[in-house]
C-alpha atoms as a PDB file:
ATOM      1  CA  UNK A   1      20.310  10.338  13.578  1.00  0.00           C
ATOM      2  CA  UNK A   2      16.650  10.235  12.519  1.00  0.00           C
ATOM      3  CA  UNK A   3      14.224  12.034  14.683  1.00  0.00           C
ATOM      4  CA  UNK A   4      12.230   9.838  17.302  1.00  0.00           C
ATOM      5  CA  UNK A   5       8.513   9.885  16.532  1.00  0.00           C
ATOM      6  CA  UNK A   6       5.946   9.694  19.673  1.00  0.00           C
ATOM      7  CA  UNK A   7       5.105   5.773  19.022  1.00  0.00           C
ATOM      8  CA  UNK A   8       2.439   3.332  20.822  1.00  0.00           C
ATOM      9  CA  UNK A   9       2.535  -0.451  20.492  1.00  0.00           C
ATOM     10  CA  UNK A  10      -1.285  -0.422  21.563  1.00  0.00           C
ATOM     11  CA  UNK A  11      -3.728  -2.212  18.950  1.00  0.00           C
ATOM     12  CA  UNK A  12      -6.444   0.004  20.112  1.00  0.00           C
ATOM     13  CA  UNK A  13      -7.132   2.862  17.314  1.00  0.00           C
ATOM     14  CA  UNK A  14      -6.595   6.447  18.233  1.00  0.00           C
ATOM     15  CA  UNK A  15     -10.102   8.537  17.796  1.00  0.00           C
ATOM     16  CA  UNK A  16      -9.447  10.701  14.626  1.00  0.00           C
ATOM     17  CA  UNK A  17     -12.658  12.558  13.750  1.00  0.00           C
ATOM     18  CA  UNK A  18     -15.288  13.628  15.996  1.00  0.00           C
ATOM     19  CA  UNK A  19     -17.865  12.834  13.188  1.00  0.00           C
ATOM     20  CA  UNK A  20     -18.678   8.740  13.827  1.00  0.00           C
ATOM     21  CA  UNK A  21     -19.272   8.867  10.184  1.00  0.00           C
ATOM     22  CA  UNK A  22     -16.117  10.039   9.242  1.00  0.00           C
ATOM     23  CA  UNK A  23     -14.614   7.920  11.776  1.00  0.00           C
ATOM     24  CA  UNK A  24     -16.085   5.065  10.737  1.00  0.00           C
ATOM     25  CA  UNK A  25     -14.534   5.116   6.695  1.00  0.00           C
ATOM     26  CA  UNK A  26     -10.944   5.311   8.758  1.00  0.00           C
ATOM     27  CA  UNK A  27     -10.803   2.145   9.820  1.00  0.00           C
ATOM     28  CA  UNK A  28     -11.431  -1.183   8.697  1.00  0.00           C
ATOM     29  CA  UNK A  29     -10.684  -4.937   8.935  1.00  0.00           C
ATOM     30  CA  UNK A  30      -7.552  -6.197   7.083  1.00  0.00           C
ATOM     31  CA  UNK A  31      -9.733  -8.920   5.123  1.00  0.00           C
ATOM     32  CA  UNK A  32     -12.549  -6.395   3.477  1.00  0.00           C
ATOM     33  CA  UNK A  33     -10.040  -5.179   0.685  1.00  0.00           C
ATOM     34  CA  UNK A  34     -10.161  -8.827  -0.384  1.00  0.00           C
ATOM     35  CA  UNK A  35     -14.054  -8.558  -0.797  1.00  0.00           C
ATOM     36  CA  UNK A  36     -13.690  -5.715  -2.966  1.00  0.00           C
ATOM     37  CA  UNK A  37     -10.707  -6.413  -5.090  1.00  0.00           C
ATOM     38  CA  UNK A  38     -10.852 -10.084  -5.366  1.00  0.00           C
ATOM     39  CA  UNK A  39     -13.781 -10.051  -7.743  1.00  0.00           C
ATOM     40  CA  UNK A  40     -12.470  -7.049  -9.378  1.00  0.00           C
ATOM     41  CA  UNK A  41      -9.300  -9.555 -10.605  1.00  0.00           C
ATOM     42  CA  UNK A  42     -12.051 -12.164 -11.781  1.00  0.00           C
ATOM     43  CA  UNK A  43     -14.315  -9.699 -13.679  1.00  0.00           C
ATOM     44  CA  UNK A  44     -11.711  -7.815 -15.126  1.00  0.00           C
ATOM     45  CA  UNK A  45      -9.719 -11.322 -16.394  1.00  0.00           C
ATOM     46  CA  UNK A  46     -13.441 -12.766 -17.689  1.00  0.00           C
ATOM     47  CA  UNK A  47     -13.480  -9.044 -20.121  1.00  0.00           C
ATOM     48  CA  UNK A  48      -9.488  -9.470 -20.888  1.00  0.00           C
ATOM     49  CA  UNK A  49     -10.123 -13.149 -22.516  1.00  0.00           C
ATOM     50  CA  UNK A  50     -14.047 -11.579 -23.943  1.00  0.00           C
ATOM     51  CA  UNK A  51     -11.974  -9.222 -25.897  1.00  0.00           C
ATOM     52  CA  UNK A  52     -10.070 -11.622 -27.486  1.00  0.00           C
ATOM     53  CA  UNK A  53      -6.525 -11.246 -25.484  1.00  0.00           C
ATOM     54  CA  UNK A  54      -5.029 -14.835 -25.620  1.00  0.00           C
ATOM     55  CA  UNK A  55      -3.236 -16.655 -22.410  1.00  0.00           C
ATOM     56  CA  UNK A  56       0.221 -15.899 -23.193  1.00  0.00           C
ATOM     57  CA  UNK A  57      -1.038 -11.645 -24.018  1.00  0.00           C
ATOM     58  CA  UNK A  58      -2.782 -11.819 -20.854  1.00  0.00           C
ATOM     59  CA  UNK A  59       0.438 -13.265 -18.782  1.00  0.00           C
ATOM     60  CA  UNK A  60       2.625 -10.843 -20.014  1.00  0.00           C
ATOM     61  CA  UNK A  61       0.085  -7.438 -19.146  1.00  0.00           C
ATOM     62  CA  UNK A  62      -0.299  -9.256 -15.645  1.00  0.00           C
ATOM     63  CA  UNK A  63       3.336  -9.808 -14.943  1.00  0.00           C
ATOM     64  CA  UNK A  64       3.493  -6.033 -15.865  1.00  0.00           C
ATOM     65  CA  UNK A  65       0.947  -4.790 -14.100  1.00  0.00           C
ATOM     66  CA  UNK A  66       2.365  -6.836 -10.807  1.00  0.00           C
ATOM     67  CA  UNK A  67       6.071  -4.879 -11.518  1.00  0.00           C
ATOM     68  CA  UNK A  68       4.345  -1.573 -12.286  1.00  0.00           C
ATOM     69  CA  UNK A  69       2.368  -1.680  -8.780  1.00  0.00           C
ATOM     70  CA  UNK A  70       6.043  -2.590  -7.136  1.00  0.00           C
ATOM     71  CA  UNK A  71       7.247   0.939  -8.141  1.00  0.00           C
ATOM     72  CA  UNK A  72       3.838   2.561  -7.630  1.00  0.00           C
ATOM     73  CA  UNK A  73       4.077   1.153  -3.870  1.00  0.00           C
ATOM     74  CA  UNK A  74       7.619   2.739  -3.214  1.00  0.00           C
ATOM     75  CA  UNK A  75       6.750   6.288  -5.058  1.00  0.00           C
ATOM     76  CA  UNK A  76       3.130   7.142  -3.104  1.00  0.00           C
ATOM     77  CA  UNK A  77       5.274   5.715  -0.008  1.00  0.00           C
ATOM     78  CA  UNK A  78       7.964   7.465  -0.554  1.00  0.00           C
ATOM     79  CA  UNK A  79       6.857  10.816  -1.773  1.00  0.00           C
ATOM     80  CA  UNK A  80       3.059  11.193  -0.873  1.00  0.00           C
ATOM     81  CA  UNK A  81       2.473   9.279   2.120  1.00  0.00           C
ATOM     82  CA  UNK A  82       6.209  10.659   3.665  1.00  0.00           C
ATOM     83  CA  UNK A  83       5.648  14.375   2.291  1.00  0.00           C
ATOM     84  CA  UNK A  84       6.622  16.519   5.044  1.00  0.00           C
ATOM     85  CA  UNK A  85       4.427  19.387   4.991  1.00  0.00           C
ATOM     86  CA  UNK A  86       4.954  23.078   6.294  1.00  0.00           C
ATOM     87  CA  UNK A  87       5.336  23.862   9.829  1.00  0.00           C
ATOM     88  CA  UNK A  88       2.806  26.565   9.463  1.00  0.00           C
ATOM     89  CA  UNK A  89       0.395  24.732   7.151  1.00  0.00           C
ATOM     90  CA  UNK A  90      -1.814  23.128   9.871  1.00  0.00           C
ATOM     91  CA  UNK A  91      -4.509  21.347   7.140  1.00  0.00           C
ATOM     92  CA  UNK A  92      -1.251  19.976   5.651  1.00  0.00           C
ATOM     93  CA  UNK A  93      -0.196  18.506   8.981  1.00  0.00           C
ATOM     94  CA  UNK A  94      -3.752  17.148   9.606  1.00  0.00           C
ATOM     95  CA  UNK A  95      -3.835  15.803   6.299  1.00  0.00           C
ATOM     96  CA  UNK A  96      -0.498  13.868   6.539  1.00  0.00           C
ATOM     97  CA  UNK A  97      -1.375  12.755  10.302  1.00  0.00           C
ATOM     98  CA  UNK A  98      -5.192  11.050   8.654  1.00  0.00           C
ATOM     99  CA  UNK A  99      -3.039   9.576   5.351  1.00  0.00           C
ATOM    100  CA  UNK A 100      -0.274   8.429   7.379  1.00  0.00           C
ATOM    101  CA  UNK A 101       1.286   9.868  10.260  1.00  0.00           C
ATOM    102  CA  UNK A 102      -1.505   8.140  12.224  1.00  0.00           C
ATOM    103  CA  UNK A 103       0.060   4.624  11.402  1.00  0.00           C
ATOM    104  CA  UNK A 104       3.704   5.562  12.499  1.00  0.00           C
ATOM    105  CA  UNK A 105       2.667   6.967  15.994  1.00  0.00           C
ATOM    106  CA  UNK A 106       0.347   3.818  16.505  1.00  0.00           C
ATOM    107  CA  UNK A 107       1.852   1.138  14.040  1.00  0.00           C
ATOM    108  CA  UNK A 108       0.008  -1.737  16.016  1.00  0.00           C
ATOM    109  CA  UNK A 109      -3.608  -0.386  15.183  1.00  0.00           C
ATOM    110  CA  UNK A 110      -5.273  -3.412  14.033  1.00  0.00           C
ATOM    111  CA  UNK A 111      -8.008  -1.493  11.604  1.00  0.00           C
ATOM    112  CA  UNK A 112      -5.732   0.978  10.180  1.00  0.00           C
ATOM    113  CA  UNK A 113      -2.828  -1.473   8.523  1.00  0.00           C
ATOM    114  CA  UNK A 114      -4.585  -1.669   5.276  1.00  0.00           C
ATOM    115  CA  UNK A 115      -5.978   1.273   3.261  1.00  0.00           C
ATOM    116  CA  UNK A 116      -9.708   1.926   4.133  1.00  0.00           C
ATOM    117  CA  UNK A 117     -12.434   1.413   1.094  1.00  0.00           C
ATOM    118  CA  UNK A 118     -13.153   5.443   1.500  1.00  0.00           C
ATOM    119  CA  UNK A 119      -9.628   5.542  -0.028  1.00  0.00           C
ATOM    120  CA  UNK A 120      -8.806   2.317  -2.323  1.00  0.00           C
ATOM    121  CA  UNK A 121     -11.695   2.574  -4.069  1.00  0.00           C
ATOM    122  CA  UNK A 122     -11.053   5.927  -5.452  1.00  0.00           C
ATOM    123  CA  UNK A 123      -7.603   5.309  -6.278  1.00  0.00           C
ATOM    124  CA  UNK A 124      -8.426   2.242  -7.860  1.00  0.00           C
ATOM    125  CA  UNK A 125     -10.494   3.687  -9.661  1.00  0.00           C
ATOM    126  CA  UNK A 126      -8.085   6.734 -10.532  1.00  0.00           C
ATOM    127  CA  UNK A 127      -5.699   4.211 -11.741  1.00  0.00           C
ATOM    128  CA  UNK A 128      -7.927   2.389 -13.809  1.00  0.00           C
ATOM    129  CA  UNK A 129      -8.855   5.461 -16.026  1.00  0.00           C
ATOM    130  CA  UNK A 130      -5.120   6.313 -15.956  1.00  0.00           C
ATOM    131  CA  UNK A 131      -3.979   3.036 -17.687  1.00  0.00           C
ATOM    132  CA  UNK A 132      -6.977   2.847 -19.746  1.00  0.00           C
ATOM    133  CA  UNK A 133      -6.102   6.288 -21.310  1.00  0.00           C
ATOM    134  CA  UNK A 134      -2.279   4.537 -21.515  1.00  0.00           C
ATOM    135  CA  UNK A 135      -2.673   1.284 -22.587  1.00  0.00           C
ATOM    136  CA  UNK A 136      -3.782  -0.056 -26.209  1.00  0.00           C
ATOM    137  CA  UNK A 137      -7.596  -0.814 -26.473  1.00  0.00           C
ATOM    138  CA  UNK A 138      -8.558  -3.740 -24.011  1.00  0.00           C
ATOM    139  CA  UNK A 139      -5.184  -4.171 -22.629  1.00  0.00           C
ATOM    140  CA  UNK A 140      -5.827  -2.194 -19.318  1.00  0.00           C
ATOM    141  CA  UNK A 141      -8.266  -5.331 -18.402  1.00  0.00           C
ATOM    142  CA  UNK A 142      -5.344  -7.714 -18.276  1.00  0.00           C
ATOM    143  CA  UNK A 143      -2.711  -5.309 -17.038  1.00  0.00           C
ATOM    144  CA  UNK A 144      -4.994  -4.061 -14.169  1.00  0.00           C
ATOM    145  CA  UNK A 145      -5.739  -7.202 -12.360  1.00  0.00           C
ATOM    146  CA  UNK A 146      -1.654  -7.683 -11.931  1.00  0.00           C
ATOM    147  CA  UNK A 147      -1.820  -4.371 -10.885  1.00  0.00           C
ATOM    148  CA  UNK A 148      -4.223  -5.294  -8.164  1.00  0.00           C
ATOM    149  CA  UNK A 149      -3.074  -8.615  -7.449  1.00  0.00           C
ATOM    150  CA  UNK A 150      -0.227  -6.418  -6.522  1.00  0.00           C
ATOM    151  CA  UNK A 151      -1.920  -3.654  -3.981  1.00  0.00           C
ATOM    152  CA  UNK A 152      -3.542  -6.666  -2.586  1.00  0.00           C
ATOM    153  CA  UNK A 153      -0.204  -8.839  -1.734  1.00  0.00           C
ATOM    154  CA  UNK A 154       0.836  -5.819  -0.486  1.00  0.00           C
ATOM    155  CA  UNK A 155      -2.185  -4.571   2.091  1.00  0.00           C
ATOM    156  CA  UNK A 156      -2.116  -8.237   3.412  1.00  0.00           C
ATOM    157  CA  UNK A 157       1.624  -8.669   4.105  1.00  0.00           C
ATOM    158  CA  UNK A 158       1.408  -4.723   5.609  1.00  0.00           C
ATOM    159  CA  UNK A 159      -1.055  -6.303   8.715  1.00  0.00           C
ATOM    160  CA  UNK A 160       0.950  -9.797   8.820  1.00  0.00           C
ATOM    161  CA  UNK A 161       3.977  -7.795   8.886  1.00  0.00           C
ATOM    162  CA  UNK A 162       2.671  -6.268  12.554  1.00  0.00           C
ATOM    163  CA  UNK A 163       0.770  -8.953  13.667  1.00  0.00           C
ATOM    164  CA  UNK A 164       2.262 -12.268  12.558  1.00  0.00           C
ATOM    165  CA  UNK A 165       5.674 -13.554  13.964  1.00  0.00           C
ATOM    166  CA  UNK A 166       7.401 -14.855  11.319  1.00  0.00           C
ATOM    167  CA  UNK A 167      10.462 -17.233  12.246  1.00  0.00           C
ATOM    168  CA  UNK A 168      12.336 -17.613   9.207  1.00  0.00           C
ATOM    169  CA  UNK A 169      12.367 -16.967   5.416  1.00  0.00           C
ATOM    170  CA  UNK A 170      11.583 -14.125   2.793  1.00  0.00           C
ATOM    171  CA  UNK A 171       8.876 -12.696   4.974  1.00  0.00           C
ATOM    172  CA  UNK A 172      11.236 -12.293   8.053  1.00  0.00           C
ATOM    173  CA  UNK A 173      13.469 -10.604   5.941  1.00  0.00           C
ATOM    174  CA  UNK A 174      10.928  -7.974   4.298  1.00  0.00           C
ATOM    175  CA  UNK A 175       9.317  -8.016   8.127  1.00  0.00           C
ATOM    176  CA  UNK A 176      12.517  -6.916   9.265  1.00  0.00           C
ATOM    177  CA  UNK A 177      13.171  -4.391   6.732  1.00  0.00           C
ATOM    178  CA  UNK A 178       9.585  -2.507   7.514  1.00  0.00           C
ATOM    179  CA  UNK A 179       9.950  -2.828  11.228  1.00  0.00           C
ATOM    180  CA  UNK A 180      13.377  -0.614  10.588  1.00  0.00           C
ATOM    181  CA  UNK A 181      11.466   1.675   8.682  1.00  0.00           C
ATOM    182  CA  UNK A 182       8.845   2.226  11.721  1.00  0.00           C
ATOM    183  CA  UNK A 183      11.275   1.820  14.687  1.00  0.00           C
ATOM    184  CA  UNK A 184      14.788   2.869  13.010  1.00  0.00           C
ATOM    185  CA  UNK A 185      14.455   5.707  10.800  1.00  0.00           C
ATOM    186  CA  UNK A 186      11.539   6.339   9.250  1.00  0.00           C
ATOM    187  CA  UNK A 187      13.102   7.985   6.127  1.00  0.00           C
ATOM    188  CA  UNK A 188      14.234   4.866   4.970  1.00  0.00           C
ATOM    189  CA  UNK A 189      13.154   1.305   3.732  1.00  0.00           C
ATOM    190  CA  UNK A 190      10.609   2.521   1.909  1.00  0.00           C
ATOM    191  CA  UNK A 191       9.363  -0.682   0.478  1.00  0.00           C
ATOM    192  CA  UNK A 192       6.933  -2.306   1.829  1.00  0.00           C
ATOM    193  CA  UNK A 193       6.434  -5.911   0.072  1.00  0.00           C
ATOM    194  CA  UNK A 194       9.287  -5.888  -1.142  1.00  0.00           C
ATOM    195  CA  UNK A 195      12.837  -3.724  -0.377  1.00  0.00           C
ATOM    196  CA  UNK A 196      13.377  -4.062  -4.571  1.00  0.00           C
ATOM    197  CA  UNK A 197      13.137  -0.288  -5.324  1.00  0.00           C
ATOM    198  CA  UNK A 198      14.933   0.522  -1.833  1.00  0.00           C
ATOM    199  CA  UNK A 199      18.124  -1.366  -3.372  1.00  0.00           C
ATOM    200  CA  UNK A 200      17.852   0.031  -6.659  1.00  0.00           C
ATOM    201  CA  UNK A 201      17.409   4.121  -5.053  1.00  0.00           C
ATOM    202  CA  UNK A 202      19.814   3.336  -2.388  1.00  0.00           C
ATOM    203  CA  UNK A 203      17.166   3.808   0.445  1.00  0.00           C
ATOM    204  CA  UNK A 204      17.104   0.891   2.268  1.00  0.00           C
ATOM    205  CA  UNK A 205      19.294   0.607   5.764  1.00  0.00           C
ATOM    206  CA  UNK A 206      23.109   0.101   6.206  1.00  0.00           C
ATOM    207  CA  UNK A 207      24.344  -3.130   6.851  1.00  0.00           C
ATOM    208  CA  UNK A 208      26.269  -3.200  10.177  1.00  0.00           C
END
């Protein structure tokens, strides 16, 4: 039987920081990342086709950047965000509470359901460099916007999934499967959009 976790349905946020400043980069409305990463899609599509990658080239590096972000969901998930750290490591604690822990004691916060620009940006970025390095010249601009496309589906459904009431279909099922993660056992169901990876690793819940 999983451990129950302190948990508050409130929507207000729980003060973090006692620096506004740093307060402020922790939270953040669930439409900005689409202000940010929207026109990254568009730019980097307009340099796939400069460089000369044709439709059907183009299609295929999306596609696989789209499946590549499905696996990179479930593994920082998985085995960053849900790293326990040592009971005598306080920072560690602190630092899983800010990346994560925060959203499973208060899972109705409306400005902390999608990842703050203070943090996307950088791991965009980190990401970009890493299948840059990767990827054959040019490539990386028409595998990253799948990539993004990807994070994006995925930070949108995250706030519908706790604030919309869905009443049928795919996205009650995959609403279903996340709300076992938060109020079941949090060890599990570790996809988010999608329970794919949870099948394949055998980490999604029992059927009754």
């Amino acid at each position: 039987m999983a451990k129950k976790n302190y948990v508050s349905n409130s929507q207000e946020s729980v003060r973090m920081f006692k620096s506004n400043f740093l307060e402020s980069l922790s939270k953040v409305h669930y439409t900005v990342p689409l202000y940010i990463f929207v026109p990254v899609i568009i730019y980097s599509t307009y340099l796939a086709f400069n460089a000369g990658i044709g439709f059907i080239k183009y299609t295929e590096l999306f596609i696989l950047g789209l499946f590549i972000w499905t696996i990179t969901e479930y593994i920082m998930h998985r085995f960053v965000f849900h790293l326990k750290p040592n009971e005598n490591w306080e920072w560690a604690k602190r630092l899983h509470f800010i990346m994560h822990g925060v959203h499973h004691d208060y899972p109705s916060d409306a400005k902390r359901l999608v990842l703050p620009p203070s943090l996307s940006i950088p791991l965009a970025t980190g990401f970009f460099f890493l299948f840059k390095w990767i990827l054959p010249a040019d490539n990386v601009f028409g595998f990253f916007p799948g990539f993004i496309l990807g994070y994006l589906f995925y930070d949108i459904s995250h706030y519908a999934m706790h604030h919309f009431n869905f009443k049928s279909g795919l996205f009650k099922k995959i609403k279903q499967h996340h709300m076992l993660h938060h109020y079941q056992d949090p060890d599990r169901g570790y996809g988010v959009s999608s329970p794919l990876w949870d099948k394949i690793f055998r980490s999604g819940f029992l059927k009754k």
